[in-house]
ModelCIF file with pLDDT and N, C-alpha, C, O atoms, coordinates in Angstrom:
data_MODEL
#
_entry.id   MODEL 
#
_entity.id                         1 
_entity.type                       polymer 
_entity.pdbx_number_of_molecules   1 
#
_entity_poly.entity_id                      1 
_entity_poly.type                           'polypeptide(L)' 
_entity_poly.nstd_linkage                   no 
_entity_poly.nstd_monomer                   no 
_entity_poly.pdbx_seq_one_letter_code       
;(UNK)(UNK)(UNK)(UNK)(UNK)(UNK)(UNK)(UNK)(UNK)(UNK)(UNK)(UNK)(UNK)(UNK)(UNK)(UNK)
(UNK)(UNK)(UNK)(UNK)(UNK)(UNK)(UNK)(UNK)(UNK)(UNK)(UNK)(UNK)(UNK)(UNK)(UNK)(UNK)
(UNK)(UNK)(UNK)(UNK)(UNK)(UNK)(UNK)(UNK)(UNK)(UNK)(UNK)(UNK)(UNK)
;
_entity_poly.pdbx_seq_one_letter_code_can   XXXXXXXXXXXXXXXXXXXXXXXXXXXXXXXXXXXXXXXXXXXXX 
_entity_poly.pdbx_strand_id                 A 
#
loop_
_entity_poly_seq.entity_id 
_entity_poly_seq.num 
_entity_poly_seq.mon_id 
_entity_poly_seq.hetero 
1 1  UNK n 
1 2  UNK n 
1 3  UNK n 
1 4  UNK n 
1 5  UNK n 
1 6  UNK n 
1 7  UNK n 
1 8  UNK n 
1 9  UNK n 
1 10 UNK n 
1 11 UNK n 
1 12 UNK n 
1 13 UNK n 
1 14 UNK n 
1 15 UNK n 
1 16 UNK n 
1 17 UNK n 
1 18 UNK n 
1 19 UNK n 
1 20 UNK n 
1 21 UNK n 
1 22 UNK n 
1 23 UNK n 
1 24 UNK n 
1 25 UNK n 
1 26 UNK n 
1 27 UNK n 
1 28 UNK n 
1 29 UNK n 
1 30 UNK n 
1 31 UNK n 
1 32 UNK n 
1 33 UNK n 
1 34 UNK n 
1 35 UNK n 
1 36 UNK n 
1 37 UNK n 
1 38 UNK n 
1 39 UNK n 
1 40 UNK n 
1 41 UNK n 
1 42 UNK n 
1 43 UNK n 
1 44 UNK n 
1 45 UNK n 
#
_struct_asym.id          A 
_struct_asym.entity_id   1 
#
loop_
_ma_qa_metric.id 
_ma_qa_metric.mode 
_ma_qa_metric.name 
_ma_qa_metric.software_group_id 
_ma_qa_metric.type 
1 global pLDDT . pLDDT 
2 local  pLDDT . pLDDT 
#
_ma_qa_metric_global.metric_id      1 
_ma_qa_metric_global.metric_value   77.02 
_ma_qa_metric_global.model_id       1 
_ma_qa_metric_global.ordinal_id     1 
#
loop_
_ma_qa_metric_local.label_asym_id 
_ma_qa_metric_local.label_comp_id 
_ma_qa_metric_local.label_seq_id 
_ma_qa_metric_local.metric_id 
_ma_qa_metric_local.metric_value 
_ma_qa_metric_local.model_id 
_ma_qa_metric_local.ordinal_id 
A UNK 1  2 63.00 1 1  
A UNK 2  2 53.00 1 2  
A UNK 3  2 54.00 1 3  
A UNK 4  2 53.00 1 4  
A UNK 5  2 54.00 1 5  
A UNK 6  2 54.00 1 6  
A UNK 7  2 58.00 1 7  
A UNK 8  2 68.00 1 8  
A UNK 9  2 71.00 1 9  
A UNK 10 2 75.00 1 10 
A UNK 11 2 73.00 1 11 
A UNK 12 2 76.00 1 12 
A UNK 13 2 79.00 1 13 
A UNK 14 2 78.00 1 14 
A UNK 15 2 78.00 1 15 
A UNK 16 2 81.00 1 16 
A UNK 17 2 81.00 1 17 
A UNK 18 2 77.00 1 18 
A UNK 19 2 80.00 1 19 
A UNK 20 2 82.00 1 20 
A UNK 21 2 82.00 1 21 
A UNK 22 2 79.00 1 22 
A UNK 23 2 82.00 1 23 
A UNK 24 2 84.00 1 24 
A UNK 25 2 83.00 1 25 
A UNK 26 2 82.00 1 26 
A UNK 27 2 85.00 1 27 
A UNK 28 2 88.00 1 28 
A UNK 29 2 87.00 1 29 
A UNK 30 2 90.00 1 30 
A UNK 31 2 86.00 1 31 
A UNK 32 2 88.00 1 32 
A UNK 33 2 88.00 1 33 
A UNK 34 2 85.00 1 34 
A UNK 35 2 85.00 1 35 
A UNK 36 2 87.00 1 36 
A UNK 37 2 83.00 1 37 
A UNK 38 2 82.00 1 38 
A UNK 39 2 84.00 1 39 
A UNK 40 2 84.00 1 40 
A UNK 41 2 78.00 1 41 
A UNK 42 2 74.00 1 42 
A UNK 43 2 75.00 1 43 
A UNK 44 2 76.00 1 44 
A UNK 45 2 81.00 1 45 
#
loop_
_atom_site.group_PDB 
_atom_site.id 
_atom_site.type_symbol 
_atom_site.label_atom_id 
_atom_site.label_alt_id 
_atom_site.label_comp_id 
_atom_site.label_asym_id 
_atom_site.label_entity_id 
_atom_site.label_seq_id 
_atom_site.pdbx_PDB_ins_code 
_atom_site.Cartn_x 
_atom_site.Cartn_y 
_atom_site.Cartn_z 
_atom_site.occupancy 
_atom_site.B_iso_or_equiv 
_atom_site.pdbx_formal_charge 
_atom_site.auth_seq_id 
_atom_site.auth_comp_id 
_atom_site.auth_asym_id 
_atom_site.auth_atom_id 
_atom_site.pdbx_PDB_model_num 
ATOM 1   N N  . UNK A 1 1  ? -2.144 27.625  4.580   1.00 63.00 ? 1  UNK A N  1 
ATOM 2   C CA . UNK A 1 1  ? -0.984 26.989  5.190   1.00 63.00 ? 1  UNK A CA 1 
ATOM 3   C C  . UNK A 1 1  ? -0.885 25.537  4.748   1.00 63.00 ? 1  UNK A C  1 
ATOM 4   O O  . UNK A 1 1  ? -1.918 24.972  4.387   1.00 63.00 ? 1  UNK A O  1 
ATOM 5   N N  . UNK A 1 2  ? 0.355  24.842  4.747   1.00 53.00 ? 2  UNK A N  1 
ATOM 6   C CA . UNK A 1 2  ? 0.613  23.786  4.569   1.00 53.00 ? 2  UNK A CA 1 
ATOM 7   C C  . UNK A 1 2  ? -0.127 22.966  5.149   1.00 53.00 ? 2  UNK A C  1 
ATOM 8   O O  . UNK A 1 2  ? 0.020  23.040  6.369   1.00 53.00 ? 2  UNK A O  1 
ATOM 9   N N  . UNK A 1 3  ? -1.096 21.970  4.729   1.00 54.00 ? 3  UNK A N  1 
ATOM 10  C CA . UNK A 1 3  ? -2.220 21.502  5.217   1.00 54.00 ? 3  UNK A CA 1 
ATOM 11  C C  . UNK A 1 3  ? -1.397 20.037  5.260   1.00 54.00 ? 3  UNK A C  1 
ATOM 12  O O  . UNK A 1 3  ? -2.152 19.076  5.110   1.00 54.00 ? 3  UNK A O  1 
ATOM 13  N N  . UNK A 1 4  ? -0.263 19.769  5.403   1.00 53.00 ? 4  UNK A N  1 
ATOM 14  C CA . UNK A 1 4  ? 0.426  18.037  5.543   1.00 53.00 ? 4  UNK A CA 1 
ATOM 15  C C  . UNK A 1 4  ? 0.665  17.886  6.871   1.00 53.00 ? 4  UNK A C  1 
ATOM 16  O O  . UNK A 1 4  ? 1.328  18.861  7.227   1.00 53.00 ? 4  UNK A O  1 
ATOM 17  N N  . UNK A 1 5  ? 0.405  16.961  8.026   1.00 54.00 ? 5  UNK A N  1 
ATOM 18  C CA . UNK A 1 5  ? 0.619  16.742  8.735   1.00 54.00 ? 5  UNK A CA 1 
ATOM 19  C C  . UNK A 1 5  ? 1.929  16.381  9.088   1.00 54.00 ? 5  UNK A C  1 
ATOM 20  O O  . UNK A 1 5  ? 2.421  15.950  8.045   1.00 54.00 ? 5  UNK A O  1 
ATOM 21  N N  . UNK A 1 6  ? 2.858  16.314  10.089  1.00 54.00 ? 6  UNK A N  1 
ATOM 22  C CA . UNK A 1 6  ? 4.119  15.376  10.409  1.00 54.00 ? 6  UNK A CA 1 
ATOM 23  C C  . UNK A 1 6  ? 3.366  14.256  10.978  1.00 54.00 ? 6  UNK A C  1 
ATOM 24  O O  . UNK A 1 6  ? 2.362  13.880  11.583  1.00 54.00 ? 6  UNK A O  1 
ATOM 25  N N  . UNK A 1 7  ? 4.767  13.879  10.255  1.00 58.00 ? 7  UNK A N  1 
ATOM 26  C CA . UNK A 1 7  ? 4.227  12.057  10.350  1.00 58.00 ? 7  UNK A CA 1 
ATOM 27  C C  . UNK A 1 7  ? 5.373  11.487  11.699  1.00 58.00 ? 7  UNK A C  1 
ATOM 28  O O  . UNK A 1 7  ? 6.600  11.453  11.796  1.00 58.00 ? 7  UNK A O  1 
ATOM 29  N N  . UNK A 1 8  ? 3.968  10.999  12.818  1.00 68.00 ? 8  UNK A N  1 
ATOM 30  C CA . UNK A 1 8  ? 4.818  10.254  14.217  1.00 68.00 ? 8  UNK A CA 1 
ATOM 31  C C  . UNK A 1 8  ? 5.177  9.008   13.726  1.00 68.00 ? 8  UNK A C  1 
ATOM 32  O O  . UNK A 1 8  ? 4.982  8.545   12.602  1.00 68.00 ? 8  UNK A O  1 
ATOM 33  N N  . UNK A 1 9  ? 5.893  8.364   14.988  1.00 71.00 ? 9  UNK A N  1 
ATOM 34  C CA . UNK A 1 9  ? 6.220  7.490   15.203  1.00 71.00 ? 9  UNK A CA 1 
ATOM 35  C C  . UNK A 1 9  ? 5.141  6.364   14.962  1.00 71.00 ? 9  UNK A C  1 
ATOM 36  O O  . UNK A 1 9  ? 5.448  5.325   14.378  1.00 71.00 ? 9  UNK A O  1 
ATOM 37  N N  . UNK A 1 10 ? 3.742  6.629   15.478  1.00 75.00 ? 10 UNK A N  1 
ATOM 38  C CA . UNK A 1 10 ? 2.792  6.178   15.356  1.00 75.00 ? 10 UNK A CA 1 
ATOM 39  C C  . UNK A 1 10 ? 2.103  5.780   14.233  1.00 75.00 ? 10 UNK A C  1 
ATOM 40  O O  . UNK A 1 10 ? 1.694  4.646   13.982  1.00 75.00 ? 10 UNK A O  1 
ATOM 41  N N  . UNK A 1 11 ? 1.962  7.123   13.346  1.00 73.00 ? 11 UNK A N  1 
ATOM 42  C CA . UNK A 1 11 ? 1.484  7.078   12.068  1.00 73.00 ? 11 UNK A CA 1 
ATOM 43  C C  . UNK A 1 11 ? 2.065  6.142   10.889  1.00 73.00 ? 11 UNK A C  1 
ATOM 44  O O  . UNK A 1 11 ? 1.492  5.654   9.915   1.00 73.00 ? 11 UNK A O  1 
ATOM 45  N N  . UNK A 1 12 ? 3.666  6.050   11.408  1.00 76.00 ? 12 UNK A N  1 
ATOM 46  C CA . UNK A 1 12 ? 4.685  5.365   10.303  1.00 76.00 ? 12 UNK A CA 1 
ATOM 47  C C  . UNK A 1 12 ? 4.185  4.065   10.548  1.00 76.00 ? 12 UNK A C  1 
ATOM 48  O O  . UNK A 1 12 ? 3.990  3.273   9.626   1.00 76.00 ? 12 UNK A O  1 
ATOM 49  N N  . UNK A 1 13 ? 3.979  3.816   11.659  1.00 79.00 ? 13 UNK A N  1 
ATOM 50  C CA . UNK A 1 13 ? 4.297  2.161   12.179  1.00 79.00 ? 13 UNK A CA 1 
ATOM 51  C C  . UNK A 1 13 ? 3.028  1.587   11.829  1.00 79.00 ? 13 UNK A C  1 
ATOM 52  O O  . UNK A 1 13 ? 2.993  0.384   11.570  1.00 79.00 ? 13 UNK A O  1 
ATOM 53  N N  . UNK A 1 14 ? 1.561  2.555   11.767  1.00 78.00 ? 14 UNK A N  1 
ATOM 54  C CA . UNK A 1 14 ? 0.468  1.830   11.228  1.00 78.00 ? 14 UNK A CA 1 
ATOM 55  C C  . UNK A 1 14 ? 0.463  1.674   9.424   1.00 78.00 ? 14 UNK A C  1 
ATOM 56  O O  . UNK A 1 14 ? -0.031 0.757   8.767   1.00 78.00 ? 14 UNK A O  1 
ATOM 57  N N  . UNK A 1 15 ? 1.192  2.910   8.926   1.00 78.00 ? 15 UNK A N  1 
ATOM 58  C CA . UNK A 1 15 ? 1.345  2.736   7.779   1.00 78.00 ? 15 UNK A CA 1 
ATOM 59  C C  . UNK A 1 15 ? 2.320  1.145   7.175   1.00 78.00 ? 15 UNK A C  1 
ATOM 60  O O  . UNK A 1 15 ? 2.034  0.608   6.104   1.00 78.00 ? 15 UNK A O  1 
ATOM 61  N N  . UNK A 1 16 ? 3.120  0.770   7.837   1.00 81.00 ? 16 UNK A N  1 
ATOM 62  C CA . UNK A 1 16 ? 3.689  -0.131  7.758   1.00 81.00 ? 16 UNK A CA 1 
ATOM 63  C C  . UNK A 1 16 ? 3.332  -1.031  7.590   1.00 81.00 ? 16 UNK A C  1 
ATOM 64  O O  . UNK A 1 16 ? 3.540  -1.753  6.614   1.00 81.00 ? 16 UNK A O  1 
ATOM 65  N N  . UNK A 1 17 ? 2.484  -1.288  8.814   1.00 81.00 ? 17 UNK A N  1 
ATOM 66  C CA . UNK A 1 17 ? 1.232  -2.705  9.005   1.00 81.00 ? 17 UNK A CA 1 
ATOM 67  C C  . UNK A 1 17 ? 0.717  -2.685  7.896   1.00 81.00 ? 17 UNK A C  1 
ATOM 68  O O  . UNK A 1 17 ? 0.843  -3.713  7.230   1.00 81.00 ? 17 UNK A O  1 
ATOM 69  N N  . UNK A 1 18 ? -0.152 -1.360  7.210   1.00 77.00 ? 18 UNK A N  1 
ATOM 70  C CA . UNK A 1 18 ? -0.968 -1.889  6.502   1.00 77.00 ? 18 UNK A CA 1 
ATOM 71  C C  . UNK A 1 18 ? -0.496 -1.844  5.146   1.00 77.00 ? 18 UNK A C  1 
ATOM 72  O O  . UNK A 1 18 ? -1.112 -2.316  4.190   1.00 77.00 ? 18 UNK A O  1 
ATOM 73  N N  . UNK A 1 19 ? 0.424  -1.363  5.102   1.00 80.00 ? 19 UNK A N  1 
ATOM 74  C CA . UNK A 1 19 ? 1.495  -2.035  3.774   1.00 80.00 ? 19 UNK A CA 1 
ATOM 75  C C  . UNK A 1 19 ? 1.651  -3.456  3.793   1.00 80.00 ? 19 UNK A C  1 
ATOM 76  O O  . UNK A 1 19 ? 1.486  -4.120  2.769   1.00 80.00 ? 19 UNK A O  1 
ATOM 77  N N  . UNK A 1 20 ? 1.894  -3.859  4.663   1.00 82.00 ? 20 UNK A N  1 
ATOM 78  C CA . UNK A 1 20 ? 2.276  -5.524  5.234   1.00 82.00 ? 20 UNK A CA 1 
ATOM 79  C C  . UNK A 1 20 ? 1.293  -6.267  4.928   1.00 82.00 ? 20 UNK A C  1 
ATOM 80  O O  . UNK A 1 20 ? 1.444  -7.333  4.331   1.00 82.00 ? 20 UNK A O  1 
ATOM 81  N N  . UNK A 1 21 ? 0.068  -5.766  5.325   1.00 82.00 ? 21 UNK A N  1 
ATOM 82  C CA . UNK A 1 21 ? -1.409 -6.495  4.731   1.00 82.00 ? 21 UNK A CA 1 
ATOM 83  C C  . UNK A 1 21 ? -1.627 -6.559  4.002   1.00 82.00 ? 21 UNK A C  1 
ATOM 84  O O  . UNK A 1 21 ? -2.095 -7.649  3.674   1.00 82.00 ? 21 UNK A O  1 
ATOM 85  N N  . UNK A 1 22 ? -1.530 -5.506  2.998   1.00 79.00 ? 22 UNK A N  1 
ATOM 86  C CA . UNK A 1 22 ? -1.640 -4.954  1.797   1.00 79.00 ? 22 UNK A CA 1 
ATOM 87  C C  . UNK A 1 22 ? -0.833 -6.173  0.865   1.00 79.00 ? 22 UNK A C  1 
ATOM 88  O O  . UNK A 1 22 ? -1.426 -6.770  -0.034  1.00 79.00 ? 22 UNK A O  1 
ATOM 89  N N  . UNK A 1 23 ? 0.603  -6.447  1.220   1.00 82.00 ? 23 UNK A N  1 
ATOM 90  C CA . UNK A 1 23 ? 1.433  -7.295  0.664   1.00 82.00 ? 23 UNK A CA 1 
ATOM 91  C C  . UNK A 1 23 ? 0.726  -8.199  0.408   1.00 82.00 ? 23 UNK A C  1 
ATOM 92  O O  . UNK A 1 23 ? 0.376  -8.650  -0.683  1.00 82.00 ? 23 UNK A O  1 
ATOM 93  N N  . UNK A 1 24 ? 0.423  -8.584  1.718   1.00 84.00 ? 24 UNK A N  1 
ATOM 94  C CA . UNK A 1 24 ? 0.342  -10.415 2.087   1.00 84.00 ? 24 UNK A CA 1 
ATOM 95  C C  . UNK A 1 24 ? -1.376 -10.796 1.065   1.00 84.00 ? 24 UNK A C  1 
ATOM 96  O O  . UNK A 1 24 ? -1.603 -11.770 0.348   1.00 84.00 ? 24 UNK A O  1 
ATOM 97  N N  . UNK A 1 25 ? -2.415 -9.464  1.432   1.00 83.00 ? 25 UNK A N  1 
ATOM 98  C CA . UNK A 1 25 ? -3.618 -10.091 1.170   1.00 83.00 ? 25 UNK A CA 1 
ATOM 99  C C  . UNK A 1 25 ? -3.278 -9.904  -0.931  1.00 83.00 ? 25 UNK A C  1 
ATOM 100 O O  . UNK A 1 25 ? -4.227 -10.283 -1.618  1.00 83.00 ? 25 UNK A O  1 
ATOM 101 N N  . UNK A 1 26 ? -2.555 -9.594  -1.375  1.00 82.00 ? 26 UNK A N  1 
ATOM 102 C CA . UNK A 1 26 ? -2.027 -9.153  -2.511  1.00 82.00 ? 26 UNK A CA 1 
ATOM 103 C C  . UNK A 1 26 ? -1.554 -10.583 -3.109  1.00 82.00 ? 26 UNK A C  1 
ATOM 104 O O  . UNK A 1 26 ? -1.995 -11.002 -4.179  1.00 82.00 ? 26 UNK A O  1 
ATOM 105 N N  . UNK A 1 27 ? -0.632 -11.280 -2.335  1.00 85.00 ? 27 UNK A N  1 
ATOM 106 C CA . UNK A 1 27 ? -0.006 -12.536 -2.493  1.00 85.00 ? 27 UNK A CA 1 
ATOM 107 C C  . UNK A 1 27 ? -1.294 -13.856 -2.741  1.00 85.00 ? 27 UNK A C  1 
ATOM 108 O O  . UNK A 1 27 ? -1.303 -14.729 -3.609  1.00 85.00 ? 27 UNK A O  1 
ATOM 109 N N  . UNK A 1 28 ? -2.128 -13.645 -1.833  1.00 88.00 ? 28 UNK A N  1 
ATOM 110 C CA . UNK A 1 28 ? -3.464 -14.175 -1.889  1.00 88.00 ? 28 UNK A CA 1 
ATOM 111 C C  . UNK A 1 28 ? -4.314 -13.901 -3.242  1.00 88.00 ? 28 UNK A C  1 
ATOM 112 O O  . UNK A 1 28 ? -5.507 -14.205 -3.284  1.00 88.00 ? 28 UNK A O  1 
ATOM 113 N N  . UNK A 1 29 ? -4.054 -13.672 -3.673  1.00 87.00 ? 29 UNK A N  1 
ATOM 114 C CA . UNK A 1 29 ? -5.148 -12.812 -4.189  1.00 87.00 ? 29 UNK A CA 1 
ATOM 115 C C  . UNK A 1 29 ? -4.729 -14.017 -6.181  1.00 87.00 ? 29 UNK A C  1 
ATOM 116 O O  . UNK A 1 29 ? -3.589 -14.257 -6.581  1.00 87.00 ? 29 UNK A O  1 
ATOM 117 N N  . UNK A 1 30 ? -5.771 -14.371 -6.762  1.00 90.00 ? 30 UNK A N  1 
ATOM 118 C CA . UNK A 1 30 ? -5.218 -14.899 -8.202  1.00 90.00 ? 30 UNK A CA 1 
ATOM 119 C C  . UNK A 1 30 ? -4.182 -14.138 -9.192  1.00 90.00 ? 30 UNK A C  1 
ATOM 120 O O  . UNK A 1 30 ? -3.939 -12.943 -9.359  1.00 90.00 ? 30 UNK A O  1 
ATOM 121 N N  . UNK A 1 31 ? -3.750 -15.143 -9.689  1.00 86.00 ? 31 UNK A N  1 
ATOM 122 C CA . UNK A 1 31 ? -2.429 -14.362 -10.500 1.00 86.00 ? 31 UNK A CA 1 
ATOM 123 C C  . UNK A 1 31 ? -2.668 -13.221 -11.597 1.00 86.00 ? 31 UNK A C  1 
ATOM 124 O O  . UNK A 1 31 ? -1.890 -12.390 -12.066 1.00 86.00 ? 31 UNK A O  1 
ATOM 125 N N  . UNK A 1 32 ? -4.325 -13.535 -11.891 1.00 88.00 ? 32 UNK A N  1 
ATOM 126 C CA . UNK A 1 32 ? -4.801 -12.112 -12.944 1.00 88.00 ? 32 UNK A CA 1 
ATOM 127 C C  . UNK A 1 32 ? -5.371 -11.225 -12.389 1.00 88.00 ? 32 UNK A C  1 
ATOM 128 O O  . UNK A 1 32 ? -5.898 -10.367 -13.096 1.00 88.00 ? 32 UNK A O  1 
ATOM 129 N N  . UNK A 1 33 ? -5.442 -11.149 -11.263 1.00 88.00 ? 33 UNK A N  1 
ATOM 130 C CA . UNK A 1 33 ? -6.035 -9.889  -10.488 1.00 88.00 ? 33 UNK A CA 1 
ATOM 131 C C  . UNK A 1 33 ? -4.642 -9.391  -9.979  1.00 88.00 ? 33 UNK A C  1 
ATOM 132 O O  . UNK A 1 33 ? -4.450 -8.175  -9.979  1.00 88.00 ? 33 UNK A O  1 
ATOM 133 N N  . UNK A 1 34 ? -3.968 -9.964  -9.683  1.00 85.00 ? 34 UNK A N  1 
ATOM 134 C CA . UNK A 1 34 ? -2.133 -9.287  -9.098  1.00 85.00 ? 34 UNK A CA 1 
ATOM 135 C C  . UNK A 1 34 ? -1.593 -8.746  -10.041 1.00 85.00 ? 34 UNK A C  1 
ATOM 136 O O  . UNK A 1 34 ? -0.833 -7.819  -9.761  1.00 85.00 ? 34 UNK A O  1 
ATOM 137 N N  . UNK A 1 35 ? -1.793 -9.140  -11.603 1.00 85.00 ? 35 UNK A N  1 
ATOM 138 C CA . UNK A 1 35 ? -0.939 -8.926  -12.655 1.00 85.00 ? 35 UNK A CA 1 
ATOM 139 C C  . UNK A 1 35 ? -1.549 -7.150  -12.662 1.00 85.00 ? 35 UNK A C  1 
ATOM 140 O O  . UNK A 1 35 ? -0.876 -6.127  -12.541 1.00 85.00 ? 35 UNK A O  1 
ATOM 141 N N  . UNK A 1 36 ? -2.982 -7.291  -12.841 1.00 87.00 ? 36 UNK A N  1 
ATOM 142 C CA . UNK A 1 36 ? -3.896 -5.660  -12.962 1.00 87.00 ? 36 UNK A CA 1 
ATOM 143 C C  . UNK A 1 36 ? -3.448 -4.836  -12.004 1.00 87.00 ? 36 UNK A C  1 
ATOM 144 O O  . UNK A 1 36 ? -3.132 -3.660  -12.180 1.00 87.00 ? 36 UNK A O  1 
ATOM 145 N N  . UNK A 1 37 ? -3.416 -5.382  -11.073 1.00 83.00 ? 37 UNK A N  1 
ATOM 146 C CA . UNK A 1 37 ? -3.548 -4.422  -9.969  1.00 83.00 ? 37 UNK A CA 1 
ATOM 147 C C  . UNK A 1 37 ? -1.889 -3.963  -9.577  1.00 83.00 ? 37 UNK A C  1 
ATOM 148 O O  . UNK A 1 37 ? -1.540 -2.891  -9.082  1.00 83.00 ? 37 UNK A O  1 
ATOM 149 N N  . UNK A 1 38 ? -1.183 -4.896  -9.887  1.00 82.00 ? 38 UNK A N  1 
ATOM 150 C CA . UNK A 1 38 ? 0.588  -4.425  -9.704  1.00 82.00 ? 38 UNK A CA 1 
ATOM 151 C C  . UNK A 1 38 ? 0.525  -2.908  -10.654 1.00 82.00 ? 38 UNK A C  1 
ATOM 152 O O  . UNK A 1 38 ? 0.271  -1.735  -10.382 1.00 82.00 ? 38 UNK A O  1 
ATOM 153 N N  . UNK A 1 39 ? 0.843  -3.542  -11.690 1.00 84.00 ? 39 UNK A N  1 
ATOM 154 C CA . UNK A 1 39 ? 0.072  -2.865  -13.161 1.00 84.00 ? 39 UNK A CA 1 
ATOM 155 C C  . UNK A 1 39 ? -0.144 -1.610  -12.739 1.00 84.00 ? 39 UNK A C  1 
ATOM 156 O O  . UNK A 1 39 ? 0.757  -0.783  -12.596 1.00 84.00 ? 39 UNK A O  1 
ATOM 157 N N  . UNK A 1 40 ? -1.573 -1.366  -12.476 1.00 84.00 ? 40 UNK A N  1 
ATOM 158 C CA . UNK A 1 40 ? -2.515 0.081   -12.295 1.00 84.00 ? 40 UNK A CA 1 
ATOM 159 C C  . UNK A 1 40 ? -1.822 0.614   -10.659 1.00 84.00 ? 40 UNK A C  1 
ATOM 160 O O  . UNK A 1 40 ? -1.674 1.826   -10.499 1.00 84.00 ? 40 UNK A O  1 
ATOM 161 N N  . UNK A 1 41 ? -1.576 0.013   -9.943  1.00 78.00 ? 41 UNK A N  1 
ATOM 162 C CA . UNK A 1 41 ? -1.131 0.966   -8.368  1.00 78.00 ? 41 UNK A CA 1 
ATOM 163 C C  . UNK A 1 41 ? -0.137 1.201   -8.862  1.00 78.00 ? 41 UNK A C  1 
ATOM 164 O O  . UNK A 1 41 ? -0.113 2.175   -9.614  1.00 78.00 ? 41 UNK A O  1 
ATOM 165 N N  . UNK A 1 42 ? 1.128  0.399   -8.649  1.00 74.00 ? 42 UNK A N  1 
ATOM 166 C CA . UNK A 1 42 ? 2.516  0.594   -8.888  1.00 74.00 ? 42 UNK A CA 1 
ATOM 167 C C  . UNK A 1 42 ? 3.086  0.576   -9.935  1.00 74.00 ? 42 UNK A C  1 
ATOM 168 O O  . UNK A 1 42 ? 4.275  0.273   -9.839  1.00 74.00 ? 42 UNK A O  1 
ATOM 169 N N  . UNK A 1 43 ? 2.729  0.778   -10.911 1.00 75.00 ? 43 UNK A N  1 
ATOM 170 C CA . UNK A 1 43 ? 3.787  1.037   -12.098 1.00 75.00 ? 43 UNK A CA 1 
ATOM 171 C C  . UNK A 1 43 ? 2.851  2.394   -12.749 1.00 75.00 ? 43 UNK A C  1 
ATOM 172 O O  . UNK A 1 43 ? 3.327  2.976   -13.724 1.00 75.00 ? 43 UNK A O  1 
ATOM 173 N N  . UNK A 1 44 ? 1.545  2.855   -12.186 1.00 76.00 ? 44 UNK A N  1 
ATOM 174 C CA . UNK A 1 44 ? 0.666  3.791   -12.582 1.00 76.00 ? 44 UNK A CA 1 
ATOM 175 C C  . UNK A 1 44 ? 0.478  3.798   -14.221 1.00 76.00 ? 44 UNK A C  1 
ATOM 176 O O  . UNK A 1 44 ? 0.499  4.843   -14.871 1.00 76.00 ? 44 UNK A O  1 
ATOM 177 N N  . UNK A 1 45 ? 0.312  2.619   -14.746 1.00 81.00 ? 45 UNK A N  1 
ATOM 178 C CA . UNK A 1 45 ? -0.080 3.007   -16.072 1.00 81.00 ? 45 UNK A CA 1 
ATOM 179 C C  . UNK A 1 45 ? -1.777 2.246   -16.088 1.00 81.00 ? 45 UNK A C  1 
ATOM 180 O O  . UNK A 1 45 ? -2.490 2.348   -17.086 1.00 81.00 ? 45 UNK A O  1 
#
């Protein structure tokens, strides 16, 4: 059986946060470690 959970109200809103963290500690972070890491997560190459 479809082993994916539905996603609550709950689940979205922590996912959010830690997108948000994710952002912010990202922004922090030196401009050659942001360049890699944009890079390799989000553009997947």
């Amino acid at each position: 059986e479809d082993h994916r959970k539905n996603e609550t109200g709950e689940s979205d809103l922590l996912k959010q946060e830690s997108m948000e963290k994710a952002r912010e500690a990202l922004k922090k972070l030196p401009s050659k470690f942001q360049e890699v890491l944009i890079l390799r997560e989000y553009s997947d190459m």
